[in-house]
C-alpha atoms as a PDB file:
ATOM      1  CA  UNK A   1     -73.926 -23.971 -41.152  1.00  0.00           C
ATOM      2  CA  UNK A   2     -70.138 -23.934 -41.737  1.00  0.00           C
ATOM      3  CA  UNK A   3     -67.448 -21.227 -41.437  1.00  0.00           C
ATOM      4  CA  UNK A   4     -65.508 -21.553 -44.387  1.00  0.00           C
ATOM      5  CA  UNK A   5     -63.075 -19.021 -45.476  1.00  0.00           C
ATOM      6  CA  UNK A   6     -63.864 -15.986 -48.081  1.00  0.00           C
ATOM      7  CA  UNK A   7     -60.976 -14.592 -49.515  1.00  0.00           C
ATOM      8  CA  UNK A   8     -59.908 -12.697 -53.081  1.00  0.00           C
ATOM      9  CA  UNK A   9     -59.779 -15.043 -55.814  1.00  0.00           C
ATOM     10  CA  UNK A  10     -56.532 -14.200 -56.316  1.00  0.00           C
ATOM     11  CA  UNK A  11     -55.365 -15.565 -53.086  1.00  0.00           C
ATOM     12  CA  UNK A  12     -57.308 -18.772 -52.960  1.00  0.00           C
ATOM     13  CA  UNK A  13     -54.245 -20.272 -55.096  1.00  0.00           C
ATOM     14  CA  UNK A  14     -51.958 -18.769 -53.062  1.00  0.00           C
ATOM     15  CA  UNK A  15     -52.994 -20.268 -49.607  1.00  0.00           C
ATOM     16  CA  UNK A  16     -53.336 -23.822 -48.488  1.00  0.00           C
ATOM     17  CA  UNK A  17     -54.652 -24.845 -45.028  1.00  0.00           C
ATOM     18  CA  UNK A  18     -52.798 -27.739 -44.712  1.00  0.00           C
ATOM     19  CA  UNK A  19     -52.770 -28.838 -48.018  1.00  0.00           C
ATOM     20  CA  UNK A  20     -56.262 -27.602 -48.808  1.00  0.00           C
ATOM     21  CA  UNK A  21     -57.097 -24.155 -50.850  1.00  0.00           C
ATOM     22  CA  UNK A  22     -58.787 -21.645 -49.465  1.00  0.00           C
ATOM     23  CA  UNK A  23     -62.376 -21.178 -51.873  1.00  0.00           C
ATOM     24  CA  UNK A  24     -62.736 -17.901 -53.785  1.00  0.00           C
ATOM     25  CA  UNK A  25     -64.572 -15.139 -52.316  1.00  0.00           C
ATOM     26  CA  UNK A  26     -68.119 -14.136 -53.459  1.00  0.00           C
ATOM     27  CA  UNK A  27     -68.473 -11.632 -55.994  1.00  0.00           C
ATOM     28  CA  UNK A  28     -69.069  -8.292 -54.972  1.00  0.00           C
ATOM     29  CA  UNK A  29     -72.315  -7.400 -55.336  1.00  0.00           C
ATOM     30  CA  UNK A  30     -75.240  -5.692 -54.058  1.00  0.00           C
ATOM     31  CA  UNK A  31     -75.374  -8.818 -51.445  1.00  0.00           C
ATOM     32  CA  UNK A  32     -74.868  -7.945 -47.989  1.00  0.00           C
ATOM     33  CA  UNK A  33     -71.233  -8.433 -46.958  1.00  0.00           C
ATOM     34  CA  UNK A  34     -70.343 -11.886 -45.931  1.00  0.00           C
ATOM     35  CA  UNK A  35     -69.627 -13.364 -41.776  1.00  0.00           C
ATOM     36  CA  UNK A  36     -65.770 -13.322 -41.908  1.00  0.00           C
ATOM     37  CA  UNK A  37     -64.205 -16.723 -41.722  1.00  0.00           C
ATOM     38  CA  UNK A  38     -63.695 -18.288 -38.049  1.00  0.00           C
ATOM     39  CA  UNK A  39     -59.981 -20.385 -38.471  1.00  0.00           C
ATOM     40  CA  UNK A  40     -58.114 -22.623 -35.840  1.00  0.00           C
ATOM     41  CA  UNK A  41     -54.750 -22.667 -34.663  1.00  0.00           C
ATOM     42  CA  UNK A  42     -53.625 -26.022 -33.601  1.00  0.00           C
ATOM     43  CA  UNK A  43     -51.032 -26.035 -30.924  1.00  0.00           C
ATOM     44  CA  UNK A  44     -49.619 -28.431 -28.668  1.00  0.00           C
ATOM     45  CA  UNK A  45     -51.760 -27.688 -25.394  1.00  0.00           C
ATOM     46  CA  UNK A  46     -54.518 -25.639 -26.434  1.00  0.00           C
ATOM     47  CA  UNK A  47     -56.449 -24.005 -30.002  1.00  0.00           C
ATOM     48  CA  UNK A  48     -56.807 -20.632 -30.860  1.00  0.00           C
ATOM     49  CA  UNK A  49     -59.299 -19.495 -32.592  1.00  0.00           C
ATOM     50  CA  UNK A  50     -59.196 -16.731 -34.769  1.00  0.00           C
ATOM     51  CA  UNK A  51     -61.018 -14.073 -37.110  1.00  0.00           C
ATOM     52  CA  UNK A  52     -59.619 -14.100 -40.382  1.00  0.00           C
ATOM     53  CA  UNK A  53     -59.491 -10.626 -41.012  1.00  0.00           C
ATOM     54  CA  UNK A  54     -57.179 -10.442 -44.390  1.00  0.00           C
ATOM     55  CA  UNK A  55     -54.557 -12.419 -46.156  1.00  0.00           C
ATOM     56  CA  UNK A  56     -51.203 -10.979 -47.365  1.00  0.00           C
ATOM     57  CA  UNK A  57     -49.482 -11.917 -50.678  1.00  0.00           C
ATOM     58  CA  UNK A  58     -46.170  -9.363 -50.089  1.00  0.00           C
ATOM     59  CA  UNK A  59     -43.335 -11.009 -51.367  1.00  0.00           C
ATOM     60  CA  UNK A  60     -45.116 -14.077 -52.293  1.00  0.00           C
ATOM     61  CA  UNK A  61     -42.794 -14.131 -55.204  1.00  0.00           C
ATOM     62  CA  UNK A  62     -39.702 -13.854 -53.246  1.00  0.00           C
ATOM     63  CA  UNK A  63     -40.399 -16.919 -51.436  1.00  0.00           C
ATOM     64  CA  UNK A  64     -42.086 -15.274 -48.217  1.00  0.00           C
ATOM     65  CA  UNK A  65     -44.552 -17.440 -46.841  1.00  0.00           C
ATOM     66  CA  UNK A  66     -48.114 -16.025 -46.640  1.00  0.00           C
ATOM     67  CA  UNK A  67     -49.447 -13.993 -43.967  1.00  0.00           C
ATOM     68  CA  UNK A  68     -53.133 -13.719 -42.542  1.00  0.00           C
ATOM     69  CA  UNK A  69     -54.309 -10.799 -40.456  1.00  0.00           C
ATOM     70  CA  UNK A  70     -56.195 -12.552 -37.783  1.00  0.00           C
ATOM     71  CA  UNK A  71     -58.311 -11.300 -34.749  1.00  0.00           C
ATOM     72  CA  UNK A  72     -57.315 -13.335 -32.290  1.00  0.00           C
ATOM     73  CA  UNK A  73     -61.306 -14.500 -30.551  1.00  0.00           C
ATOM     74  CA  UNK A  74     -60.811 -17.739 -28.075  1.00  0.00           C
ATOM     75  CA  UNK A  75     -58.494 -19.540 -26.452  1.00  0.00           C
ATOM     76  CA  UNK A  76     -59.589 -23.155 -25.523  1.00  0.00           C
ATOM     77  CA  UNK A  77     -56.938 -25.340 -22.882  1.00  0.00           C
ATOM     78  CA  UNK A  78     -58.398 -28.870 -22.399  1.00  0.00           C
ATOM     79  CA  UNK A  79     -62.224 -27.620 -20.875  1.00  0.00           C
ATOM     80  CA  UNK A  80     -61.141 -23.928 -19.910  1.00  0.00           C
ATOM     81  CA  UNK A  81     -61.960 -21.651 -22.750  1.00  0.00           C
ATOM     82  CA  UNK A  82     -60.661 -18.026 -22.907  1.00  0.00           C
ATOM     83  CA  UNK A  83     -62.246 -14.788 -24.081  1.00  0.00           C
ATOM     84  CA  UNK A  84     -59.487 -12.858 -26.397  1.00  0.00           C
ATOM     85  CA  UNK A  85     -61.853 -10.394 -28.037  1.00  0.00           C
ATOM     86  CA  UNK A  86     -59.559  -7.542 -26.269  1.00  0.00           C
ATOM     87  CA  UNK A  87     -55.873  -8.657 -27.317  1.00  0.00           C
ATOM     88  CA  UNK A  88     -54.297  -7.060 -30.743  1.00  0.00           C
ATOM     89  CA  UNK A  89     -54.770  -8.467 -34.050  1.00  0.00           C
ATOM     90  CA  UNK A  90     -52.033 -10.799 -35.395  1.00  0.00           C
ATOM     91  CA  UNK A  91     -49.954 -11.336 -38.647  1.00  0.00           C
ATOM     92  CA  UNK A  92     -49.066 -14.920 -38.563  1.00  0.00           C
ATOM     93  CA  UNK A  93     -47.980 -17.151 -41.351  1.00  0.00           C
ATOM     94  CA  UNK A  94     -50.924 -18.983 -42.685  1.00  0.00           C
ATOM     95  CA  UNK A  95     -49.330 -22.395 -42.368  1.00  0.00           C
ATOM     96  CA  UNK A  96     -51.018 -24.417 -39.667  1.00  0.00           C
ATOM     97  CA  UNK A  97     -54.089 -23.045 -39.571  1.00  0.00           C
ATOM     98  CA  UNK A  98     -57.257 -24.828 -40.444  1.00  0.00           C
ATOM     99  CA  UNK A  99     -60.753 -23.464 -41.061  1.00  0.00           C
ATOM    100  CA  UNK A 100     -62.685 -24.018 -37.994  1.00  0.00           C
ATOM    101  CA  UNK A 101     -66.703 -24.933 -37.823  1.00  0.00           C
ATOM    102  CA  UNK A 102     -70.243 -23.444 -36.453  1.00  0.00           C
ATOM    103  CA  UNK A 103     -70.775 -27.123 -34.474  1.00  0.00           C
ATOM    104  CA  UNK A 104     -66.680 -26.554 -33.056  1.00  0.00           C
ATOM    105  CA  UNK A 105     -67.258 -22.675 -32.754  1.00  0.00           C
ATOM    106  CA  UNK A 106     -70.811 -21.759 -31.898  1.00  0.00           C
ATOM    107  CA  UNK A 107     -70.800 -23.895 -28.089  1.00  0.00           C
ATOM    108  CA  UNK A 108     -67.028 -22.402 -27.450  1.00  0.00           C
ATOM    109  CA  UNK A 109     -68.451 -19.183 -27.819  1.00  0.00           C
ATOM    110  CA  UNK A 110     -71.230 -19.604 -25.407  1.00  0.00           C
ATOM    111  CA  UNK A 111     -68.136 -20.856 -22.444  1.00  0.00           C
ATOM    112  CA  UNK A 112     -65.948 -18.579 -22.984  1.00  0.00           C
ATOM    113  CA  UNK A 113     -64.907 -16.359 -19.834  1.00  0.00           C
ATOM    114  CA  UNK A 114     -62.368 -13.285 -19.016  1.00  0.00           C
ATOM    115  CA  UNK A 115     -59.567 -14.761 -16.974  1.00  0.00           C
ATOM    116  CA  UNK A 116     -60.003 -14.412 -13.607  1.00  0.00           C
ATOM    117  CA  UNK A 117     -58.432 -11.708 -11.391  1.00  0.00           C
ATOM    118  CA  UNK A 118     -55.063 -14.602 -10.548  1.00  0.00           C
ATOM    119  CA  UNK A 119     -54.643 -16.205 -13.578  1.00  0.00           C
ATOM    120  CA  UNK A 120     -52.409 -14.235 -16.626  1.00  0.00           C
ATOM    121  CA  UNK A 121     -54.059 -12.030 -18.508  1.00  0.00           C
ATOM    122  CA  UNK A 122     -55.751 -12.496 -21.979  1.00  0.00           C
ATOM    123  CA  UNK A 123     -52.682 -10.891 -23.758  1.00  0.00           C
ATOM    124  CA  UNK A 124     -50.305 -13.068 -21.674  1.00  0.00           C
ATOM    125  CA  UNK A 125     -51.772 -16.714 -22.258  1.00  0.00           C
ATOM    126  CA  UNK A 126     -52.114 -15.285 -26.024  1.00  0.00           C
ATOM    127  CA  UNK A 127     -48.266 -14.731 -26.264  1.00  0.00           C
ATOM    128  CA  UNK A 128     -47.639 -17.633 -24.238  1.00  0.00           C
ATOM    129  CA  UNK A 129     -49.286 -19.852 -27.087  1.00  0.00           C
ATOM    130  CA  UNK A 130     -48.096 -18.285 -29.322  1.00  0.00           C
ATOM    131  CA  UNK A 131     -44.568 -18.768 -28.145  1.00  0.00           C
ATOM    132  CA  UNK A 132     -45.077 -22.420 -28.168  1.00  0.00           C
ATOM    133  CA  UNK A 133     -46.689 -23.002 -31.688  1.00  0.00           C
ATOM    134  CA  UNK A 134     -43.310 -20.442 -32.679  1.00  0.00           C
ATOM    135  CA  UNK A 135     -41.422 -23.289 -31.337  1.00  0.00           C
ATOM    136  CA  UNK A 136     -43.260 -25.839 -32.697  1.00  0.00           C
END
């Protein structure tokens, strides 16, 4: 199974994944409501792994780049992988994200673990990766 993501239809001309357009949502229906998207965030020393919560098209018009409100779910640093599920949300420009899959997503789930008592907390190593994708 793959974690694609679901959004308007309105958006899914709007926002590229590197390069690629997101696919139209489902229409609403009696259905029951869709998993919400899993998406990765590529950075130089680690990936985070997201929640795609909502995209936003303010001032798409005016040349502002897209945002996604993300919930911010794993962090993974070479083998260590890091529980987020209790930092904020995010609204992060959508560029540079990529849609991430069950066979990436499902086994990272299953390893990931609260930092210990020494290390930085989840909210710290969250900012400090985000910092450095900022940076690029």
């Amino acid at each position: 199974m793959t974690l694609l993501p679901r959004l308007p239809a309105q958006c899914a001309e709007a926002i590229h994944l590197l390069g690629r357009p997101l696919p139209a949502s489902a229409e609403v229906g009696s259905a029951p409501p869709s998993p919400r998207p899993i998406l990765a965030l590529p950075g130089p020393q680690a990936t985070l792994y997201v929640e795609l919560i909502q995209a936003s098209l303010h001032n798409l018009a005016a040349g502002s780049p897209p945002l996604l409100w993300v919930r911010p779910l794993l962090l993974r640093q070479g083998s260590q992988v890091l529980n987020l599920r209790a930092t904020s949300d995010l609204l992060w420009p959508a560029a540079g994200f990529v849609p991430a899959y069950a066979e990436e997503v499902l086994p990272l789930l299953e390893q990931a673990r609260d930092p210990a008592p020494h290390e930085l907390s989840a909210r710290q190593q969250l900012q400090a990766f985000l910092r450095q994708v900022w940076r690029g």
